[in-house]
N, C-alpha and C. Protein backbone atom coordinates (compact mmCIF):
# COMPACT_ATOMS: atom_id res chain seq x y z
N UNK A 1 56.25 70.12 -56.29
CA UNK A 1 55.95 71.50 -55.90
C UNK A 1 54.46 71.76 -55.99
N UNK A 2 54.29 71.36 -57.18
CA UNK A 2 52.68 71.59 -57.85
C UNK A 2 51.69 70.87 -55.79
N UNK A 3 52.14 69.53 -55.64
CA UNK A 3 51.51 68.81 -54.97
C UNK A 3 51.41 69.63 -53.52
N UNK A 4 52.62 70.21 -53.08
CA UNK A 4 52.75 70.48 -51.85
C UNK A 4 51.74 71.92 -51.67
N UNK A 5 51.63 72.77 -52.93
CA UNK A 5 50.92 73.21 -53.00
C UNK A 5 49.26 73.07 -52.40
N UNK A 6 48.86 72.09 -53.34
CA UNK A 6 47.71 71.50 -52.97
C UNK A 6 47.44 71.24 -51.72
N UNK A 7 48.28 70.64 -51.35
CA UNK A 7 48.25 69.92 -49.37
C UNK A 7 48.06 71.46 -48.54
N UNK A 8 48.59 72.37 -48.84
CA UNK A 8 48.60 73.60 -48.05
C UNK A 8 46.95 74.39 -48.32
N UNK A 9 46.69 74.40 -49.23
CA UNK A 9 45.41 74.48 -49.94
C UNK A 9 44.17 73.86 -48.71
N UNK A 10 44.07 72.70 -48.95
CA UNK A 10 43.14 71.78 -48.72
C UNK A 10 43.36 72.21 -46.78
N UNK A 11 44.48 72.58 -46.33
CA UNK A 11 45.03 72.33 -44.66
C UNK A 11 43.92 73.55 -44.51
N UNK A 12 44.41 74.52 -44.92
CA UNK A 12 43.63 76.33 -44.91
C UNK A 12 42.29 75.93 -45.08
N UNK A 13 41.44 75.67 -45.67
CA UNK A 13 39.97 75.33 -45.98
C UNK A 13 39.67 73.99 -44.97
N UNK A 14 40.32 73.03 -44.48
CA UNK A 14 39.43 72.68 -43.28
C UNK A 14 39.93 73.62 -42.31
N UNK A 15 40.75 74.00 -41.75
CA UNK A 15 40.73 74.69 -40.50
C UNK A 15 39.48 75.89 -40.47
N UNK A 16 39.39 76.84 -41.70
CA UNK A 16 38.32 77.95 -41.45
C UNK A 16 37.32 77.00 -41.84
N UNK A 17 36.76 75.96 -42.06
CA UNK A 17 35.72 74.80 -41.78
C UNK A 17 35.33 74.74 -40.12
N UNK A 18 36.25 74.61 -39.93
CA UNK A 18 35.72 73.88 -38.49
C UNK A 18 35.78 75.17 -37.84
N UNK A 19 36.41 76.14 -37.98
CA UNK A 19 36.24 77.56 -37.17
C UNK A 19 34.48 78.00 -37.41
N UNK A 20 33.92 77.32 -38.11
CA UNK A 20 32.75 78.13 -38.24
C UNK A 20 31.80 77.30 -37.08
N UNK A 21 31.87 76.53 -36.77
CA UNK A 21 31.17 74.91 -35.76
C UNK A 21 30.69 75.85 -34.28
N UNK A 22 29.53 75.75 -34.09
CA UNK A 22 29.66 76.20 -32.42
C UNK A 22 30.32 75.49 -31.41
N UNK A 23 30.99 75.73 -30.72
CA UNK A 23 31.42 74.76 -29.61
C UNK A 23 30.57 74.28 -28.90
N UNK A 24 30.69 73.07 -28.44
CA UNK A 24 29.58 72.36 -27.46
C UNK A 24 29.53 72.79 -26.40
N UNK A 25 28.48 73.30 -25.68
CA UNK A 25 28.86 73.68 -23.99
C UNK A 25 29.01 72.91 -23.16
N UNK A 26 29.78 73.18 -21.95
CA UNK A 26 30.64 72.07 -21.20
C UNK A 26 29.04 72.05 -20.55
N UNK A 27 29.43 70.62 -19.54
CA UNK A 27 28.18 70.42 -18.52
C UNK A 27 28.14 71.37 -17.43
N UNK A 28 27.40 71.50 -16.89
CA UNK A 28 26.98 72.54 -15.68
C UNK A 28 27.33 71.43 -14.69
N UNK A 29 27.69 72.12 -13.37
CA UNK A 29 28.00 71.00 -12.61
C UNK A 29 26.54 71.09 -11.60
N UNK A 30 26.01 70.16 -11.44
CA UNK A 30 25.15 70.52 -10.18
C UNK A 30 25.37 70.22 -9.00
N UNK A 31 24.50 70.50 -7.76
CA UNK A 31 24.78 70.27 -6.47
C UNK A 31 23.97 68.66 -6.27
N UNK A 32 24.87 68.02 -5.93
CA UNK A 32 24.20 66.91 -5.57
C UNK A 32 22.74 66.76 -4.64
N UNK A 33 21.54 65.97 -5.16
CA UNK A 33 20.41 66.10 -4.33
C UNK A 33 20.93 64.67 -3.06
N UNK A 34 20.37 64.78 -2.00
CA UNK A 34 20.75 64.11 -0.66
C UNK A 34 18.99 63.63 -0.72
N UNK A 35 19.12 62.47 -0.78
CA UNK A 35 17.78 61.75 -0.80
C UNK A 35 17.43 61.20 0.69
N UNK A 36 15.98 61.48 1.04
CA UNK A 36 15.56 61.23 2.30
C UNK A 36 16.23 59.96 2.53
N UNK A 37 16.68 60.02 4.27
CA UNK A 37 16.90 58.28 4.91
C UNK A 37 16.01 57.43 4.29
N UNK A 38 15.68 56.41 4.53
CA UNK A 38 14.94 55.30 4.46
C UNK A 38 14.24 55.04 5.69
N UNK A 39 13.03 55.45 5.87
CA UNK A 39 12.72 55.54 7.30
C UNK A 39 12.56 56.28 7.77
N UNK A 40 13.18 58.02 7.57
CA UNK A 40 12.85 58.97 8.23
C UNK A 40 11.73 59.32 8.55
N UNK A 41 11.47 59.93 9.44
CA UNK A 41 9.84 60.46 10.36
C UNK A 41 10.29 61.81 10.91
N UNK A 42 9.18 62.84 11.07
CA UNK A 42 9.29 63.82 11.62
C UNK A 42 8.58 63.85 12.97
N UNK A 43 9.31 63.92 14.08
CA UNK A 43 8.13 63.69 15.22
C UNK A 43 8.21 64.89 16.08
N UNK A 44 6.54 64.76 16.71
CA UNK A 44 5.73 66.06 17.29
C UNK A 44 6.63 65.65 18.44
N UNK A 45 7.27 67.28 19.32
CA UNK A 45 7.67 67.06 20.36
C UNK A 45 6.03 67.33 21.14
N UNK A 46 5.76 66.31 22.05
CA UNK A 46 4.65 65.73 23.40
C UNK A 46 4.67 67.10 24.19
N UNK A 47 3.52 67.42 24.36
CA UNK A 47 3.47 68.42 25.75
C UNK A 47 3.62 67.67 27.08
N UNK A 48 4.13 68.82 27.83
CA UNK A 48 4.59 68.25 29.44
C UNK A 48 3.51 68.59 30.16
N UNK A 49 2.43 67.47 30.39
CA UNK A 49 1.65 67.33 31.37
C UNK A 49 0.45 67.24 30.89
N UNK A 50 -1.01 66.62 31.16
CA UNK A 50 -1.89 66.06 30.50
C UNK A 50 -3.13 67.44 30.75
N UNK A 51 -4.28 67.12 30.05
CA UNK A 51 -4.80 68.63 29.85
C UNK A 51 -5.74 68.73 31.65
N UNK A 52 -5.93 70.22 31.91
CA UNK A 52 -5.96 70.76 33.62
C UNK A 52 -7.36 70.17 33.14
N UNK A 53 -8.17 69.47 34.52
CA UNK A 53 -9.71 69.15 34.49
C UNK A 53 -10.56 70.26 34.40
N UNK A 54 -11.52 70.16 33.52
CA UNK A 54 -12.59 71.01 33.40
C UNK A 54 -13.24 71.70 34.81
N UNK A 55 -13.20 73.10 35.16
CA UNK A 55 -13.65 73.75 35.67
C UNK A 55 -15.14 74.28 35.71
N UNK A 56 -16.05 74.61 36.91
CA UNK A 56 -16.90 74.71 36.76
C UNK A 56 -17.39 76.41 36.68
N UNK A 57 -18.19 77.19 37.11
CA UNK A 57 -18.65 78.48 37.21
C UNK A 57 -17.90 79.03 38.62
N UNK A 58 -17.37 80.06 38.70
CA UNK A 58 -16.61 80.82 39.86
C UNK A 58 -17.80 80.76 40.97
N UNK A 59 -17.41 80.67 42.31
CA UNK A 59 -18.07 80.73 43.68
C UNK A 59 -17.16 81.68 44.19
N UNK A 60 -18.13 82.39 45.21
CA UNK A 60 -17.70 83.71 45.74
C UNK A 60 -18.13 83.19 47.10
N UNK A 61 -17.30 83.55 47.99
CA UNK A 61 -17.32 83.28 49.73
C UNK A 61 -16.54 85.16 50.51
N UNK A 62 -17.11 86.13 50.43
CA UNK A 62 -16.54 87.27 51.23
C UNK A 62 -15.75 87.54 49.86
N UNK A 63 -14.29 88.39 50.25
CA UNK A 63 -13.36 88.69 49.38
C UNK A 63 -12.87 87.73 48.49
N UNK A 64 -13.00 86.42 48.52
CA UNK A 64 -12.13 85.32 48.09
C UNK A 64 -13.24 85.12 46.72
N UNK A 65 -12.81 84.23 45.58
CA UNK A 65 -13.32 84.09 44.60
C UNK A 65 -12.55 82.97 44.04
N UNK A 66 -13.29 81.64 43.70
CA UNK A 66 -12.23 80.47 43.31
C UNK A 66 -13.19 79.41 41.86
N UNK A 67 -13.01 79.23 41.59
CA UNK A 67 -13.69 77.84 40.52
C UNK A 67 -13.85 76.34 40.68
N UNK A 68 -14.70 76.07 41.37
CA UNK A 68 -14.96 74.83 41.58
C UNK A 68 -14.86 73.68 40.43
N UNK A 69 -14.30 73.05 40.66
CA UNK A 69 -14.26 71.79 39.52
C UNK A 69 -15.33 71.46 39.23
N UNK A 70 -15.51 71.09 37.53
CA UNK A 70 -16.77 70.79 37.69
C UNK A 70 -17.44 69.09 37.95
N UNK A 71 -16.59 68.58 38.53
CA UNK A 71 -17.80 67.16 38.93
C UNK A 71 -17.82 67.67 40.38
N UNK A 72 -17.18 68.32 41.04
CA UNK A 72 -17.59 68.81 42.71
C UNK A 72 -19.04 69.32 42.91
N UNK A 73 -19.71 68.91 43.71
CA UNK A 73 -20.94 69.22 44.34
C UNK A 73 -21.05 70.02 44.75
N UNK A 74 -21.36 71.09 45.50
CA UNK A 74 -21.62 71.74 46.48
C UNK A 74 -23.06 71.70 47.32
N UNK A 75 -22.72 71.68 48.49
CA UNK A 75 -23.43 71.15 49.36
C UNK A 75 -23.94 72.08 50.83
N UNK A 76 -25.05 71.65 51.21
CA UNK A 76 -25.18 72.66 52.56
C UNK A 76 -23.75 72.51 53.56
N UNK A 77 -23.35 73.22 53.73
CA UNK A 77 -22.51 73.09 55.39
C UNK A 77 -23.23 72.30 56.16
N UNK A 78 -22.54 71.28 56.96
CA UNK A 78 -23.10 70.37 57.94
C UNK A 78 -22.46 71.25 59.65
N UNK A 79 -22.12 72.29 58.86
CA UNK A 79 -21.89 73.09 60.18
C UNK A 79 -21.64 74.58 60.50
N UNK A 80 -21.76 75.06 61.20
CA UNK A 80 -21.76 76.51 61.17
C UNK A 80 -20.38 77.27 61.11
N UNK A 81 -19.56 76.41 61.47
CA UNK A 81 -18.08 76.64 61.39
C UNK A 81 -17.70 76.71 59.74
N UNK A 82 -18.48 75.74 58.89
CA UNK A 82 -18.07 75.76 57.84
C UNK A 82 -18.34 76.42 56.77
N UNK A 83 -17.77 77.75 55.96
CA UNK A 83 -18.08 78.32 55.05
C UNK A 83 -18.41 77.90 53.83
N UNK A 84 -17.88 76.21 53.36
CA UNK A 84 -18.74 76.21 52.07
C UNK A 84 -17.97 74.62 52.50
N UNK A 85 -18.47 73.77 51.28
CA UNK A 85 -18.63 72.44 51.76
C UNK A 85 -18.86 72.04 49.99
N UNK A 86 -18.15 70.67 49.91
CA UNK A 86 -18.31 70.05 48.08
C UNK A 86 -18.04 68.54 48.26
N UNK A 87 -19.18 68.00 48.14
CA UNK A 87 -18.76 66.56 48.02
C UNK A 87 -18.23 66.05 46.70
N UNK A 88 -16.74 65.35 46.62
CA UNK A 88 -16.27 64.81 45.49
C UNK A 88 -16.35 63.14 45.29
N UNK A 89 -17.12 63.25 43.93
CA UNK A 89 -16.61 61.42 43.79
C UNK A 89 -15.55 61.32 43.06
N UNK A 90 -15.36 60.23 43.47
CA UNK A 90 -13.83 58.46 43.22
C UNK A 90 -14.06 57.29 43.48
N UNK A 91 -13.37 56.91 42.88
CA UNK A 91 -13.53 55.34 42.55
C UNK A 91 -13.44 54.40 44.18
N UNK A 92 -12.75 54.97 45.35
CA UNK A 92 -12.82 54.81 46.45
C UNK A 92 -14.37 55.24 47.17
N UNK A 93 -15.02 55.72 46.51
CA UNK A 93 -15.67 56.67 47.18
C UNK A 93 -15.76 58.03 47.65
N UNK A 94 -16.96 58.80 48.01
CA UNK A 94 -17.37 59.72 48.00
C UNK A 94 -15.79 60.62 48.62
N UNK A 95 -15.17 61.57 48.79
CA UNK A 95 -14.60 62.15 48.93
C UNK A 95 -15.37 64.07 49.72
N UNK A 96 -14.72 64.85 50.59
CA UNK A 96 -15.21 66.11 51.33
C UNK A 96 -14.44 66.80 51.30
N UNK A 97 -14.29 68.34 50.68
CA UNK A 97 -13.45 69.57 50.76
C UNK A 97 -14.36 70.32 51.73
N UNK A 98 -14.13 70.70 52.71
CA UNK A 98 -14.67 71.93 53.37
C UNK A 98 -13.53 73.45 53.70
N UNK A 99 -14.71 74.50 53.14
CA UNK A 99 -13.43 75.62 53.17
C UNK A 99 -13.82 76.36 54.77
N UNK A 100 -12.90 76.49 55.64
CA UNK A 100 -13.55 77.12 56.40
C UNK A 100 -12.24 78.76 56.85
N UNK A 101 -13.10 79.49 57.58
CA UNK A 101 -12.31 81.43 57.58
C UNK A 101 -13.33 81.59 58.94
N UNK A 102 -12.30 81.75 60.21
CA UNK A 102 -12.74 81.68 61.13
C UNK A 102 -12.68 83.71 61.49
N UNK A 103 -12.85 84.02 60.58
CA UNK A 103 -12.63 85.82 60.44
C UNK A 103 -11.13 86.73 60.95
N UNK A 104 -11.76 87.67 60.99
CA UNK A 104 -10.31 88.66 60.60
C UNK A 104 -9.73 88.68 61.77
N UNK A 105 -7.87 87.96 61.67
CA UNK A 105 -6.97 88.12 62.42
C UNK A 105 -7.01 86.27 63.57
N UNK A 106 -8.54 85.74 62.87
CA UNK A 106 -8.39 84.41 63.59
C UNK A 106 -7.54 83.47 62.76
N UNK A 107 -7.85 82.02 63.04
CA UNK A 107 -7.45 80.99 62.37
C UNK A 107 -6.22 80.48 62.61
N UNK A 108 -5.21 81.61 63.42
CA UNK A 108 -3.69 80.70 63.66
C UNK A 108 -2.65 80.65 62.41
N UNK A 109 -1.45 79.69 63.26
CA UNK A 109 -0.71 80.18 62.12
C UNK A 109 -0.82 78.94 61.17
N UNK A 110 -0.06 78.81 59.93
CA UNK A 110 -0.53 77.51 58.80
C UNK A 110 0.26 76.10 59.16
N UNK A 111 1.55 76.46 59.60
CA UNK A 111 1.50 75.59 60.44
C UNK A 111 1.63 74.58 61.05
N UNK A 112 1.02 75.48 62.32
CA UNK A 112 0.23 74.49 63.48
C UNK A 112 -0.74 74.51 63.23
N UNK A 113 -1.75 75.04 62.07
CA UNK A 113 -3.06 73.99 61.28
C UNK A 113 -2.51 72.70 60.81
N UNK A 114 -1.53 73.13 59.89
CA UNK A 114 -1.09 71.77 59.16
C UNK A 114 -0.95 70.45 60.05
N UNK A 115 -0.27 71.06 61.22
CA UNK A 115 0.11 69.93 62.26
C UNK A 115 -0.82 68.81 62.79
N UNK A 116 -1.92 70.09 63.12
CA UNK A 116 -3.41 69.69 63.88
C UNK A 116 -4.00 68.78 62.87
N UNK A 117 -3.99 68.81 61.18
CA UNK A 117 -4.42 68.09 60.51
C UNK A 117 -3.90 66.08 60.47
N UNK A 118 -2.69 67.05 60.59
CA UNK A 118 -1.68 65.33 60.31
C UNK A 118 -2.05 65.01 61.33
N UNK A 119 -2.03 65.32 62.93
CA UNK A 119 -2.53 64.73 64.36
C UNK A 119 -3.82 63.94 64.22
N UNK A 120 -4.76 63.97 63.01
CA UNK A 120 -6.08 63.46 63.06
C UNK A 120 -5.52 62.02 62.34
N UNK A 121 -4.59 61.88 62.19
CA UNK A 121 -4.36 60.55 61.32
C UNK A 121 -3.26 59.68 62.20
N UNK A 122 -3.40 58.21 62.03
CA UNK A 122 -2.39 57.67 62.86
C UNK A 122 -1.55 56.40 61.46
N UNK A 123 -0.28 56.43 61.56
CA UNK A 123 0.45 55.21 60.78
C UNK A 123 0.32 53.66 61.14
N UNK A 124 0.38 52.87 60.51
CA UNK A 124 0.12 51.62 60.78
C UNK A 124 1.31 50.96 61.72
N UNK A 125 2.43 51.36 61.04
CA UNK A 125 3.61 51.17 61.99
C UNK A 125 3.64 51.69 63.24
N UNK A 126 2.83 52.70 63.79
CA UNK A 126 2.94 53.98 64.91
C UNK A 126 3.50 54.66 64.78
N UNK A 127 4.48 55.24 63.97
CA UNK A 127 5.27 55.98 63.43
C UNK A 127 4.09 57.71 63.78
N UNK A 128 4.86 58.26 63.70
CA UNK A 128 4.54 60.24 63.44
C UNK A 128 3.92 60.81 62.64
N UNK A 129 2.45 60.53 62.94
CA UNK A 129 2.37 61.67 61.39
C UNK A 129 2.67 62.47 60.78
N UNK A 130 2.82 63.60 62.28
CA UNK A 130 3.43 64.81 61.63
C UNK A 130 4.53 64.91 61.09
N UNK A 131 5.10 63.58 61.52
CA UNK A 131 6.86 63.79 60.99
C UNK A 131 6.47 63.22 59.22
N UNK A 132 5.30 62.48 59.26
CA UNK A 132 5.61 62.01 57.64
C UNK A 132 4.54 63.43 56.67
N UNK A 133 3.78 64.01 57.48
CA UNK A 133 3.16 65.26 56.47
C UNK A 133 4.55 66.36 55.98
N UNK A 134 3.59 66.26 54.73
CA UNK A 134 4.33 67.40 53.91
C UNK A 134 3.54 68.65 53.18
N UNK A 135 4.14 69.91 53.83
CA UNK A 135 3.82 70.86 53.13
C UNK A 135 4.86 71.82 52.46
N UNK A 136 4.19 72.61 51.31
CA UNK A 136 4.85 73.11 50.67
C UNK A 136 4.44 74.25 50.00
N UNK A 137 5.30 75.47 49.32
CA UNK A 137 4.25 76.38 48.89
C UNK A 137 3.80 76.08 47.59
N UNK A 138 2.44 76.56 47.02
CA UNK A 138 2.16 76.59 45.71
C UNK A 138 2.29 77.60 45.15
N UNK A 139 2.97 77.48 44.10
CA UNK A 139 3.26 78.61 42.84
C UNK A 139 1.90 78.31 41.44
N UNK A 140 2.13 79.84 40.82
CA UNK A 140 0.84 79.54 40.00
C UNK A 140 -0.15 80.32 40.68
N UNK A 141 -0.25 81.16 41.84
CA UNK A 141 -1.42 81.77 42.49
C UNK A 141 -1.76 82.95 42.76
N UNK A 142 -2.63 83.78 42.75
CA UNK A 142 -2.86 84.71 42.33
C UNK A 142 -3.12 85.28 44.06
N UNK A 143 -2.93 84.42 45.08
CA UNK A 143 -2.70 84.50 46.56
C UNK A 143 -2.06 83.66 47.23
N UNK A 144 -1.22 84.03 48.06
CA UNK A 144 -0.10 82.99 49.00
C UNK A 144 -0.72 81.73 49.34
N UNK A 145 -0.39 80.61 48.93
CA UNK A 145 -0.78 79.25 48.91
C UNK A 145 0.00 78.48 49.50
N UNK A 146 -0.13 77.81 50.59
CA UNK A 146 0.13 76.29 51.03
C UNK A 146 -0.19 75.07 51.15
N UNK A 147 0.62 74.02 50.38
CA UNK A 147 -0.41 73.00 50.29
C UNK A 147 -0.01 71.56 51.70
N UNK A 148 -0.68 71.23 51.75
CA UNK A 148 -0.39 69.98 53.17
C UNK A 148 -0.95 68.54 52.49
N UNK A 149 0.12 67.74 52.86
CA UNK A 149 -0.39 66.47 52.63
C UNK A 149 -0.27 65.45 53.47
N UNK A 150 -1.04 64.29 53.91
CA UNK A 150 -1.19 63.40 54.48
C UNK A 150 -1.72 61.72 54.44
N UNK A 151 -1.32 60.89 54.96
CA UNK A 151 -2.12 59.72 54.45
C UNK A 151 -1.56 58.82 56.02
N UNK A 152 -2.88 57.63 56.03
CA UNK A 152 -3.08 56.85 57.09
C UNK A 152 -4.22 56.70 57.26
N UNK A 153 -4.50 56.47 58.54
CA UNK A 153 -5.97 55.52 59.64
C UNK A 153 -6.43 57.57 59.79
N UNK A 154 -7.76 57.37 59.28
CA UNK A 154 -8.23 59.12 59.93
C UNK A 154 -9.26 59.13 60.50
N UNK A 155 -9.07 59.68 61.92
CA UNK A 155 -10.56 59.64 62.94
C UNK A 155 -11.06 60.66 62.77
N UNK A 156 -10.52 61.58 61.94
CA UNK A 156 -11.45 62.84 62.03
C UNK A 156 -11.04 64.47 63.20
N UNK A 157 -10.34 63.50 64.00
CA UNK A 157 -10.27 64.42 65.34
C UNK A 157 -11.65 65.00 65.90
N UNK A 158 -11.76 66.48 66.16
CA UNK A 158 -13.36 66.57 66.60
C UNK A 158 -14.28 67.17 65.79
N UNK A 159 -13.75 66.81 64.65
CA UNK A 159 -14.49 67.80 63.28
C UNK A 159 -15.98 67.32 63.18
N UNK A 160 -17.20 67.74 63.09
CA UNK A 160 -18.77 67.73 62.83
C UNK A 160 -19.04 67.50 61.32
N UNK A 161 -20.00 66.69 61.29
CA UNK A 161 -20.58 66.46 59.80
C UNK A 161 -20.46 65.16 59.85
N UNK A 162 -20.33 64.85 58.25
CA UNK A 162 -20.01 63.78 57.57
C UNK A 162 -19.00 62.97 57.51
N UNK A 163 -18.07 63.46 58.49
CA UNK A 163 -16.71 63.00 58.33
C UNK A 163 -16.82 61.69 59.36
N UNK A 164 -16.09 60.40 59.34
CA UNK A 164 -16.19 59.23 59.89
C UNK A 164 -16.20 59.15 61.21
N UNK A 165 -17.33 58.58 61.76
CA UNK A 165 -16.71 58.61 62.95
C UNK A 165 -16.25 57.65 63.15
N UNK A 166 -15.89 57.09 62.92
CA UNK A 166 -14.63 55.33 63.21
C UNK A 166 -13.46 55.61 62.12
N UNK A 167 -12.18 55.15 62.97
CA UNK A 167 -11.05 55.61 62.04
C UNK A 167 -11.20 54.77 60.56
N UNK A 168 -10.77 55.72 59.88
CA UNK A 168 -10.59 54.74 58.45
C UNK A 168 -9.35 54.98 57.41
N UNK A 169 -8.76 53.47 57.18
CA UNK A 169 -7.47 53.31 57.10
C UNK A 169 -7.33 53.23 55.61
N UNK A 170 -6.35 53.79 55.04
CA UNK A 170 -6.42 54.01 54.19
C UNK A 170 -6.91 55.31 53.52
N UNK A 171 -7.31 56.11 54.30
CA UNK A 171 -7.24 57.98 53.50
C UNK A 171 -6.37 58.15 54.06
N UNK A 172 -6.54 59.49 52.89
CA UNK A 172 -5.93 61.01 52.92
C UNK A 172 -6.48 62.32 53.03
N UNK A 173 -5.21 63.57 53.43
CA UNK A 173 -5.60 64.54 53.21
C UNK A 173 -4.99 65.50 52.20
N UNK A 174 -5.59 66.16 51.98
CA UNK A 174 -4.77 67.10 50.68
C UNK A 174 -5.43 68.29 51.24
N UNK A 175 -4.64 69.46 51.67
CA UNK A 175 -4.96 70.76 52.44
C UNK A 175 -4.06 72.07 52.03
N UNK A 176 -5.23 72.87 51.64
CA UNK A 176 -4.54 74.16 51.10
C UNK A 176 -4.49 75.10 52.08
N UNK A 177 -4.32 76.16 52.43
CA UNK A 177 -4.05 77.41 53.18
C UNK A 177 -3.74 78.71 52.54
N UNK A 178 -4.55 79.55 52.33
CA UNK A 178 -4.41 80.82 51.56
C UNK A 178 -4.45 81.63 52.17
N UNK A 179 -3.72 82.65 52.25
CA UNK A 179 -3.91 84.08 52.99
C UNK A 179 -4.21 84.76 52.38
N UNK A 180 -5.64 85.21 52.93
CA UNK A 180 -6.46 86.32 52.74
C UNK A 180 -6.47 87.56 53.15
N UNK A 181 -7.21 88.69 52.89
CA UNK A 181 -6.67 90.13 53.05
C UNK A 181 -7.19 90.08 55.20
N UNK A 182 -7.33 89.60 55.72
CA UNK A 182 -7.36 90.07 57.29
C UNK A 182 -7.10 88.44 57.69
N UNK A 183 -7.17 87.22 57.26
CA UNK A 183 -6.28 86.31 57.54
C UNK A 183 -6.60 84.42 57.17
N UNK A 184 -6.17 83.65 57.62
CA UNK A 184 -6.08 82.65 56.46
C UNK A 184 -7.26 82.01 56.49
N UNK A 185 -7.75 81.45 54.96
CA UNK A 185 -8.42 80.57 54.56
C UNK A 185 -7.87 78.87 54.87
N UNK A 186 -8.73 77.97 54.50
CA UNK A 186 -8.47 76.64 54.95
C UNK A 186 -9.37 75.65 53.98
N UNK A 187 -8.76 75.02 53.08
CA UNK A 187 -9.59 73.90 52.31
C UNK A 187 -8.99 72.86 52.40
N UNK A 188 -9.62 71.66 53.23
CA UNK A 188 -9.79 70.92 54.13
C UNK A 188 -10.56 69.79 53.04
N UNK A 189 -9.33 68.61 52.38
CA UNK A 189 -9.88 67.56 51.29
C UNK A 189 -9.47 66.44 52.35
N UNK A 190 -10.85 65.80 52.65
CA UNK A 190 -10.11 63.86 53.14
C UNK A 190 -11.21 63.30 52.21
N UNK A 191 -10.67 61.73 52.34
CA UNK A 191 -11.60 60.92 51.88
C UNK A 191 -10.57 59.95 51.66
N UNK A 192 -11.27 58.84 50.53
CA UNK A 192 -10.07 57.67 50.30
C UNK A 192 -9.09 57.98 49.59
N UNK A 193 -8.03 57.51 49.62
CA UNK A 193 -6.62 58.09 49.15
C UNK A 193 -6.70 57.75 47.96
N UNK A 194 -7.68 56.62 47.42
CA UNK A 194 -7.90 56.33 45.53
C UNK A 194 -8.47 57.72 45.22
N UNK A 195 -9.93 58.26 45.76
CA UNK A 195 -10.54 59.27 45.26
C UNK A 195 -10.01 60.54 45.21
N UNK A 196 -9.00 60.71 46.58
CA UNK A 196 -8.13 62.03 46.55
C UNK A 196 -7.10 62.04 45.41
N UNK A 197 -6.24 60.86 44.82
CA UNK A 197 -5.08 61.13 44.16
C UNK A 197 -6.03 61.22 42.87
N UNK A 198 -7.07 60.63 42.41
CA UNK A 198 -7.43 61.01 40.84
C UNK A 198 -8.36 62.57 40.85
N UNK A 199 -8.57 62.86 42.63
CA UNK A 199 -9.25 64.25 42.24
C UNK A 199 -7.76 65.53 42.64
N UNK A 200 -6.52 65.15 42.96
CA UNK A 200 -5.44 65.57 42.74
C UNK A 200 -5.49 67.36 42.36
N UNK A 201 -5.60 66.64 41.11
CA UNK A 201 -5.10 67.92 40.08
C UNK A 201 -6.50 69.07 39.71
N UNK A 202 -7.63 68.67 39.97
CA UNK A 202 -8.30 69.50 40.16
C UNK A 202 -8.95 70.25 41.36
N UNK A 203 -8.57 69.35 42.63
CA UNK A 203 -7.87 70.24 43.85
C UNK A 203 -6.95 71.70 43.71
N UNK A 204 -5.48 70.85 43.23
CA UNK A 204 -4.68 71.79 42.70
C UNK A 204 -4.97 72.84 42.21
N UNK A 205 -6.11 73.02 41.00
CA UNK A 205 -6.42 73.70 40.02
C UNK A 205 -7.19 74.88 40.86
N UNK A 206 -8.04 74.14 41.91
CA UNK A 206 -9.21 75.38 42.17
C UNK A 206 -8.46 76.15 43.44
N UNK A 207 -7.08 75.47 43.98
CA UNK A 207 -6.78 76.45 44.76
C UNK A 207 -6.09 77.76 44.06
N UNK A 208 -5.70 76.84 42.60
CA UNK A 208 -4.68 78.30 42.04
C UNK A 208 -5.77 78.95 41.66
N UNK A 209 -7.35 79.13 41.58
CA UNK A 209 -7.96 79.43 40.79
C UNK A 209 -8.46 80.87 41.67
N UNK A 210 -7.98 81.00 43.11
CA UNK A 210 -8.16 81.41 44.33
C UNK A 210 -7.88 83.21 44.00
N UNK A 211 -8.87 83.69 43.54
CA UNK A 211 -8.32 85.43 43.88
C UNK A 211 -8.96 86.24 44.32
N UNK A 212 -8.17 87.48 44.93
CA UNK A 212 -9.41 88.22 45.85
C UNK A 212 -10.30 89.22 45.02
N UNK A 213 -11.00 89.86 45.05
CA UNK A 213 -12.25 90.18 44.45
C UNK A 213 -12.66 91.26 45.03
N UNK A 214 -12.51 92.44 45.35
CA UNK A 214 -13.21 93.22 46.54
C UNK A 214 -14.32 94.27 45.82
């Protein structure tokens, strides 16, 4: 009796023992960290299209107002017909834009300019020029734009100046058409088809560059 005593004794004094103990705190769970690939890269999305060629100081001809590229020349007119005149170099050689505005309500329609242009060129096959020129409108302009393109043997037709007089095979033309406030303008690019395609885009550039001014 005495013993069982005791055992009950000793049970009571560890239990309020261990009631006094802090409990351990459970673990926190965390969010697992996701460790970079092996290899990963972050890449720059590329712009679409390479930077527009440097432009030169605005030229003014009447109402019209445009920016000449700046490696283009400008040059006397080799003719009276012609309102402004820019010799371009290329790797083909020298290259000619002439702008010409035969005044208000002249000049025709764009065209049967365009046509008259491709007619100055002949294919090696004999094939059509006109059937292989292409024009189209340009967007981007601050005035109604058409652009004309061409390539082959070019005599020039009866154009004055600098332009060849023996056919020469292998140019092009690249030809804009803008309508102006009483009626159309005309920029008129031949030369070798190397020097026209790398002076391309700054062709392009100075026709969008085209606004009227009054």
């Amino acid at each position: 009796m005495r013993d069982q005593k005791l055992i009950l004794l000793l049970t009571v004094l560890f239990i309020f023992g261990c009631a006094g103990e802090p409990a351990a705190p459970e673990p926190t769970a965390q969010e697992p960290t996701t460790a970079p690939e092996s290899g990963a890269r972050t890449l720059a999305i590329p712009q679409v299209g390479g930077a527009a060629p440097p432009q030169g100081p605005a030229t003014r001809h009447g109402p019209l107002v445009w920016n000449l590229p700046a490696e283009w020349t400008e040059v006397q007119p080799s003719s009276t017909m012609r309102l402004a005149q820019y010799t371009v170099p290329g790797s083909g050689g020298d290259g000619e834009c002439v702008v010409f505005y035969f005044g208000p309500g002249q000049g025709g329609d764009p065209l049967a300019n365009a046509q008259r242009w491709a007619g100055q060129f002949s294919q090696p096959d004999g094939s059509d020029s006109v059937a292989k020129m292409t024009m189209r409108e340009l967007e981007g302009a601050a005035v109604e734009l058409r652009l004309v393109e061409v390539t082959g043997t070019y005599d020039g037709g009866m154009s004055m100046g600098v332009e060849p007089a023996q056919p020469q095979p292998g140019w092009m033309l690249l030809g804009g058409i803008a309508t102006g406030p009483d009626a159309p303008w005309f920029f008129k690019f031949t030369g070798p088809q190397a020097t026209l395609e790398e002076n391309r885009e700054a062709f392009v550039g100075m026709l969008r560059s085209i606004r009227q001014e009054i």
